[in-house]
Protein backbone atom coordinates (compact mmCIF):
# COMPACT_ATOMS: atom_id res chain seq x y z
CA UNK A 1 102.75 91.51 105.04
CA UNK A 2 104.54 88.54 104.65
CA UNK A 3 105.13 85.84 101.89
CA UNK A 4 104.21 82.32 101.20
CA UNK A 5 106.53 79.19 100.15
CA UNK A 6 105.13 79.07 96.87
CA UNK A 7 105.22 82.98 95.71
CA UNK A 8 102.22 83.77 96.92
CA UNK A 9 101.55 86.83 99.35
CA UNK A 10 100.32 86.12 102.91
CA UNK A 11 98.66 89.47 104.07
CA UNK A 12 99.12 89.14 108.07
CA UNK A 13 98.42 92.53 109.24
CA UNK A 14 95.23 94.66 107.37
CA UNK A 15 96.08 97.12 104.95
CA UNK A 16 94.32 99.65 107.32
CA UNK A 17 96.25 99.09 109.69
CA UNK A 18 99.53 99.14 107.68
CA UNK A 19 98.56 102.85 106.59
CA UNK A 20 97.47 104.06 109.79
CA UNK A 21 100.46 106.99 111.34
CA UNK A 22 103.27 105.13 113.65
CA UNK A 23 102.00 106.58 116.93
CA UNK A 24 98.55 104.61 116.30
CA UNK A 25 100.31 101.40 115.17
CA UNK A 26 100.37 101.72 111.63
CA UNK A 27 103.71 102.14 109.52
CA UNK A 28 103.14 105.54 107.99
CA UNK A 29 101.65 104.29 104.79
CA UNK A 30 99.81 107.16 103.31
CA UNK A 31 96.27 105.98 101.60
CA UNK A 32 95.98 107.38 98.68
CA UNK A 33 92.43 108.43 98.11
CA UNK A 34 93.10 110.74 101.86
CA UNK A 35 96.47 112.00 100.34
CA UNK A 36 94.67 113.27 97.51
CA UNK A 37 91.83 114.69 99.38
CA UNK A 38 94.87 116.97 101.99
CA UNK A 39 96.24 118.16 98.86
CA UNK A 40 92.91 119.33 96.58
CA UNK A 41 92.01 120.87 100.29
CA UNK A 42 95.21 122.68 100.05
CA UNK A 43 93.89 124.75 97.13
CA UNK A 44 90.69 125.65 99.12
CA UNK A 45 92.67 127.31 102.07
CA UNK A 46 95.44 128.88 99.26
CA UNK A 47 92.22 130.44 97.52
CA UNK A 48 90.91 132.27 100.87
CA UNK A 49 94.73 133.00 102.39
CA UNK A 50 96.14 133.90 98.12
CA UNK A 51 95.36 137.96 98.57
CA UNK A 52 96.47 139.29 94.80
CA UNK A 53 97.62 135.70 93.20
CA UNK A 54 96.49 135.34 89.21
CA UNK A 55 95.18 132.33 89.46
CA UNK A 56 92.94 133.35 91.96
CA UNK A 57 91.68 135.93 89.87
CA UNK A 58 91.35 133.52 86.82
CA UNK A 59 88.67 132.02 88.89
CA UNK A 60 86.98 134.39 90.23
CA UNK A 61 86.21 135.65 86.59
CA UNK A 62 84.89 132.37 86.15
CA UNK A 63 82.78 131.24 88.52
CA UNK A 64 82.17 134.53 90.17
CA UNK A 65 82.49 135.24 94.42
CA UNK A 66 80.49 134.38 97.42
CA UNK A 67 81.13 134.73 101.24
CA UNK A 68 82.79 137.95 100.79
CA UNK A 69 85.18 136.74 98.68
CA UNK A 70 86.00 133.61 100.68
CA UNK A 71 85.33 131.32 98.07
CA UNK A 72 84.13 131.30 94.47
CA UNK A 73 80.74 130.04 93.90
CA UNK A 74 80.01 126.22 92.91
CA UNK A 75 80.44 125.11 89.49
CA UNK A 76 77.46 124.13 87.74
CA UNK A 77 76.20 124.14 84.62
CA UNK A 78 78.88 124.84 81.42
CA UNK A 79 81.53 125.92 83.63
CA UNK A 80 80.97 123.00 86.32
CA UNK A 81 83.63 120.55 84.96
CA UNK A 82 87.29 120.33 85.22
CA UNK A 83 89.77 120.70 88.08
CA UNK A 84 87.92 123.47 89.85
CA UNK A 85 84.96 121.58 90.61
CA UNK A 86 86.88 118.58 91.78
CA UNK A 87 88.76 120.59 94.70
CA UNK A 88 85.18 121.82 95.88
CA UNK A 89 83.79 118.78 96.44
CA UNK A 90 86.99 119.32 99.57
CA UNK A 91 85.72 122.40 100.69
CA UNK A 92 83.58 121.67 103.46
CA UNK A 93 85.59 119.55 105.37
CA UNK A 94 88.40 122.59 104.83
CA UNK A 95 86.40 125.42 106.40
CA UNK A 96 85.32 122.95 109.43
CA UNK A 97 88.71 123.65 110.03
CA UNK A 98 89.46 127.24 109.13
CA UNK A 99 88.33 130.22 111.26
CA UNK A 100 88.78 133.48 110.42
CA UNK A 101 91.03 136.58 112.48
CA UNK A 102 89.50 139.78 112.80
CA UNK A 103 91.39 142.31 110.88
CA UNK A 104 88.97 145.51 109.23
CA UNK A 105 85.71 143.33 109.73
CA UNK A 106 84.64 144.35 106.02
CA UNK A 107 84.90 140.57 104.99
CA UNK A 108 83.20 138.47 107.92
CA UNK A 109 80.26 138.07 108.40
CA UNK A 110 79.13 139.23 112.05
CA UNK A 111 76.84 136.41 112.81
CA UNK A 112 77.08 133.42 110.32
CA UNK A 113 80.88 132.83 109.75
CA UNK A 114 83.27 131.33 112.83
CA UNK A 115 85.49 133.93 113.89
CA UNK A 116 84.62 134.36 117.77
CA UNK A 117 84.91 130.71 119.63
CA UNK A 118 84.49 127.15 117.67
CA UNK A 119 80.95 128.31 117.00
CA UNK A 120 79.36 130.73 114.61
CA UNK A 121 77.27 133.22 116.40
CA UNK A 122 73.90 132.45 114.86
CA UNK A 123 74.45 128.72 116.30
CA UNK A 124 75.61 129.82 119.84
CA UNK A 125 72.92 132.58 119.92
CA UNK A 126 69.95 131.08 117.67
CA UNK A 127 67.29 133.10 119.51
CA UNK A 128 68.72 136.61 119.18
CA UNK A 129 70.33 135.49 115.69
CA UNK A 130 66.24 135.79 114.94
CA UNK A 131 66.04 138.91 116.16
CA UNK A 132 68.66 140.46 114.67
CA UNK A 133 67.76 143.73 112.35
CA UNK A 134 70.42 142.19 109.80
CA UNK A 135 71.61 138.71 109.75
CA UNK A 136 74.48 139.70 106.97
CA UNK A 137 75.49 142.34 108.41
CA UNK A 138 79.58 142.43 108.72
CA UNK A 139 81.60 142.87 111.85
CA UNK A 140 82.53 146.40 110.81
CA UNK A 141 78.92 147.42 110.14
CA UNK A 142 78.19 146.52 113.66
CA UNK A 143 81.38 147.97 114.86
CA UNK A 144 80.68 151.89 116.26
CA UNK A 145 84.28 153.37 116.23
CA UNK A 146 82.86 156.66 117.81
CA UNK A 147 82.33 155.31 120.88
CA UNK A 148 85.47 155.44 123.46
CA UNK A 149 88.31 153.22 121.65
CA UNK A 150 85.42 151.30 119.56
CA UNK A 151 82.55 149.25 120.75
CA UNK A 152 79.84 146.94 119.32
CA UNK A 153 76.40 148.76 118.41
CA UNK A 154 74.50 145.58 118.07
CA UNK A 155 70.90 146.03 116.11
CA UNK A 156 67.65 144.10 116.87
CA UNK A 157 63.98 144.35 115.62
CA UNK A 158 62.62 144.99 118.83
CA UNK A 159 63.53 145.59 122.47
CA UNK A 160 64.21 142.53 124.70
CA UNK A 161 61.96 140.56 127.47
CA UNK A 162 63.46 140.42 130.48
CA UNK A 163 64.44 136.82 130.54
CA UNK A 164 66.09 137.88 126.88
CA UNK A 165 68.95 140.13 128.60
CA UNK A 166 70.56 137.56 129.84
CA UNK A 167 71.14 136.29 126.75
CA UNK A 168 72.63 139.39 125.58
CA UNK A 169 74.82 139.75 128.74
CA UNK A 170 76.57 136.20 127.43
CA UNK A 171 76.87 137.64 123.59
CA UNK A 172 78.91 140.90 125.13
CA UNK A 173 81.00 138.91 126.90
CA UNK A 174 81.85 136.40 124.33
CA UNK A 175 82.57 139.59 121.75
CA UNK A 176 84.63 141.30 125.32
CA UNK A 177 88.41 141.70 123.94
CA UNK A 178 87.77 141.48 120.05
CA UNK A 179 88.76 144.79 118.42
CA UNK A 180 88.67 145.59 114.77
CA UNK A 181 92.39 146.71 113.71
CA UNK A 182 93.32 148.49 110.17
CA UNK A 183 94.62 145.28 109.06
CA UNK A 184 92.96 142.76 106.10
CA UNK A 185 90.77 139.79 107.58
CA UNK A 186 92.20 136.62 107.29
CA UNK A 187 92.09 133.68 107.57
CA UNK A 188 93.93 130.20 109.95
CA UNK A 189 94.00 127.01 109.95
CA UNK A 190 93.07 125.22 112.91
CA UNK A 191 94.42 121.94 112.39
CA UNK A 192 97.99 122.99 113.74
CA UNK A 193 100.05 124.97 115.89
CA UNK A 194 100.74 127.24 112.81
CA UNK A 195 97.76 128.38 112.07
CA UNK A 196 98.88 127.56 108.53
CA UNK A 197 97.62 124.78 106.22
CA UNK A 198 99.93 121.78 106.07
CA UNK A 199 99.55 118.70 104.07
CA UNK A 200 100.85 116.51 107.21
CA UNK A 201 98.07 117.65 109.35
CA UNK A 202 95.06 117.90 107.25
CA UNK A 203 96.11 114.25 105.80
CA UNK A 204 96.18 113.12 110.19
CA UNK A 205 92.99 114.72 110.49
CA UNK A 206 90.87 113.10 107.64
CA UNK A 207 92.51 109.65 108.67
CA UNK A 208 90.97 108.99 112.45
CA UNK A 209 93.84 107.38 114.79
CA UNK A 210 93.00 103.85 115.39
CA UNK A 211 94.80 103.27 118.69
CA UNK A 212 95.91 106.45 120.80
CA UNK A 213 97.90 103.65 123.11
CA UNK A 214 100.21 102.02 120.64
CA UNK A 215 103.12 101.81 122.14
CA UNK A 216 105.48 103.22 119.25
CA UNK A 217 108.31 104.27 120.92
CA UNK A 218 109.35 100.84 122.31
CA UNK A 219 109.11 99.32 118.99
CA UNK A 220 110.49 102.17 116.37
CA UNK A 221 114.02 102.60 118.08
CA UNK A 222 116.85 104.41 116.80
CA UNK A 223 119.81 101.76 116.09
CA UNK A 224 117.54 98.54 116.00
CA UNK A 225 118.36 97.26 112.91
CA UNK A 226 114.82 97.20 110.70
CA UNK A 227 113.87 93.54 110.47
CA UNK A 228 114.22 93.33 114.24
CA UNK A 229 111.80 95.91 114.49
CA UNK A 230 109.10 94.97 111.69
CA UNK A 231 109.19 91.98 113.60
CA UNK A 232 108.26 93.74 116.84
CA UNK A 233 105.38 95.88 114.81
CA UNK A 234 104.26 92.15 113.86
CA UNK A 235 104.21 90.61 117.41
CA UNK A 236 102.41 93.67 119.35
CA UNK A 237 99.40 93.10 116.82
CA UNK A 238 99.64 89.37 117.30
CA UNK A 239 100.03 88.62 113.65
CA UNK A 240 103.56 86.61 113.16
CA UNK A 241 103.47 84.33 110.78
CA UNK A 242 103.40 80.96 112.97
CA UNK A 243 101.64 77.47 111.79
CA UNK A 244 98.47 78.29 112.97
CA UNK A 245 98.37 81.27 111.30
CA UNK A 246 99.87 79.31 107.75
CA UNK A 247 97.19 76.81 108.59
CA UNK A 248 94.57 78.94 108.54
CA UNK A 249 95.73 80.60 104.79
CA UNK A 250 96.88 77.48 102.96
CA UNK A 251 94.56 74.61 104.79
CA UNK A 252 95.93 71.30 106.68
CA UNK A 253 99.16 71.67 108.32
CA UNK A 254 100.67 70.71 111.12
CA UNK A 255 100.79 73.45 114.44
CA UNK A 256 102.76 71.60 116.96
CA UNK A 257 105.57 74.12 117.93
CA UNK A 258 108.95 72.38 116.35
CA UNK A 259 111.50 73.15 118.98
CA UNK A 260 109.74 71.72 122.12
CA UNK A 261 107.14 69.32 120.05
CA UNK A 262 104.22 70.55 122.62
CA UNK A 263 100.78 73.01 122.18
CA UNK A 264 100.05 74.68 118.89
CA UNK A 265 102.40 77.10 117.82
CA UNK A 266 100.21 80.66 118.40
CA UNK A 267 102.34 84.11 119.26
CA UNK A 268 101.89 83.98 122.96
CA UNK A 269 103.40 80.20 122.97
CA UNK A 270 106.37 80.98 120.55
CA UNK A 271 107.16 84.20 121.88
CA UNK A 272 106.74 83.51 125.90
CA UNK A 273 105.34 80.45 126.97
CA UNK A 274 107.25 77.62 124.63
CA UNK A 275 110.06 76.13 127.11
CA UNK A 276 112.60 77.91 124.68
CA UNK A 277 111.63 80.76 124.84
CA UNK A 278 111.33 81.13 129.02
CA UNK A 279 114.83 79.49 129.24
CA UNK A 280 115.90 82.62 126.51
CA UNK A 281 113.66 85.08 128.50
CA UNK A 282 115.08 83.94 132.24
CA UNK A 283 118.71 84.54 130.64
CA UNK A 284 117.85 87.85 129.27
CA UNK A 285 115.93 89.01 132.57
CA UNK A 286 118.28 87.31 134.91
CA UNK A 287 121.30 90.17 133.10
CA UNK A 288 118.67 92.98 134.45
CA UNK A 289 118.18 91.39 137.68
CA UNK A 290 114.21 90.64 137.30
CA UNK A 291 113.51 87.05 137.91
CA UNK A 292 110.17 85.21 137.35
CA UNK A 293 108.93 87.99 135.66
CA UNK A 294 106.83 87.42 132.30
CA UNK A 295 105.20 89.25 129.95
CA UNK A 296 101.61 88.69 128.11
CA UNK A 297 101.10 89.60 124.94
């Protein structure tokens, strides 16, 4: 950011930086091609959360269902082009981030989808997910209602070793508390406090923070007028536009500092250690009473 003399543009701080979130350093620039991918992913969660919506339908007579309804299948073949197929190129990254709540247990699968922990159970449980007597079985079908207030009636292909029980003590107590209700399974977002999709979030998500310690909130103040505080943004990633920086975009130029004619005019010197500047900076601190206190940048 930043111009030259002659029209040109002087591009001090990188563009990845620039579009990384406020809190990290950036400026809130949104990057496109990560936009775009939060909002196609917004159709994959509106497709499993949309109960009765037409649309929804449309597709499903299109490209038929899988994962109990979940999702439609891929598009390939005559019907793989268009829209559709561009939005589920997003959907894996979208259900690494949607679980599912336990409503009937009619449309989860028991062991393979993640409803119970971060985890699906065939991945916490590999061994007994082998010797299960149905590894697509539903929650409901192993879900015995006419025992007490419910309970699980889990089914295996043979009777367990002894070393194998513990391993079925840990299951039982990672399915302890889940009950299946009358209501519809559904499905939340895990991305936010919500438990609801949002644009905001997913977009934070698929762009990685580049600096958890930025600090924002001394630079982005309320009442600052804006310049003041672009210029702030600039100095705390060391990229003001001094002669050595000019030099080093436009070739030979001079560097020596013009106010006090001494060292080469870099951030730390102009901003703290230039003789101008600690005169300004021993005024300033001297109103707060701190003396001989400086800064680094």
């Amino acid at each position: 950011m930043g111009g030259g003399s002659h029209g040109e543009e002087i591009h001090l701080v990188k563009w990845g930086v620039v579009c990384g979130d406020k809190e990290n350093g950036g400026l809130g620039i949104r990057k496109f091609t990560i936009m775009n991918k939060a909002l196609l992913g917004k159709w994959i969660w509106r497709f499993a959360s949309d109960k009765e919506a037409l649309w929804k339908h449309v597709l499903e007579a299109k490209y038929g269902q899988e994962g109990h309804g979940w999702r439609t299948k891929k598009a390939v073949g005559a019907c793989g082009v268009g829209v559709w197929k561009e939005i589920l190129k997003e959907a894996d990254w979208c259900w690494d981030k949607m679980g599912f709540k336990v409503g009937k247990g009619n449309k989860i699968s028991f062991w393979t989808d993640v409803w119970c922990e971060e985890l699906a159970l065939s991945q916490r449980f590999p061994h007994l997910y082998t010797l299960a007597a149905d590894r697509n079985a539903k929650i409901e079908d192993l879900w015995d209602q006419n025992v007490g207030e419910g309970g699980w009636n889990l089914r295996f292909i043979r009777d367990f070793n002894d070393w194998e029980v513990e391993l079925v003590g840990e299951l039982l107590q990672t399915l302890r508390g889940v009950r299946i209700s009358w209501e519809d399974d559904s499905v939340f977002w895990k991305g936010g406090g919500s438990g609801k999709f949002r644009v905001k979030e997913a977009y934070s998500w698929l762009d990685r923070p580049m600096d958890g310690n930025f600090p924002k909130n001394r630079i982005w103040v309320g009442g600052v007028p804006t310049k003041i505080m672009f210029f702030t943004w600039e100095a705390t990633w060391g990229k003001i536009l001094t002669l050595i920086g000019y030099k080093k975009e436009v070739g030979s130029f001079r560097t020596g500092v013009f106010c006090c004619a001494c060292d080469a005019e870099s951030v730390d010197h102009l901003l703290i250690h230039c003789t101008v500047a600690r005169e300004l900076w021993d005024l300033v601190l001297g109103l707060v009473g701190v003396n001989g206190c400086f800064l680094k940048l």
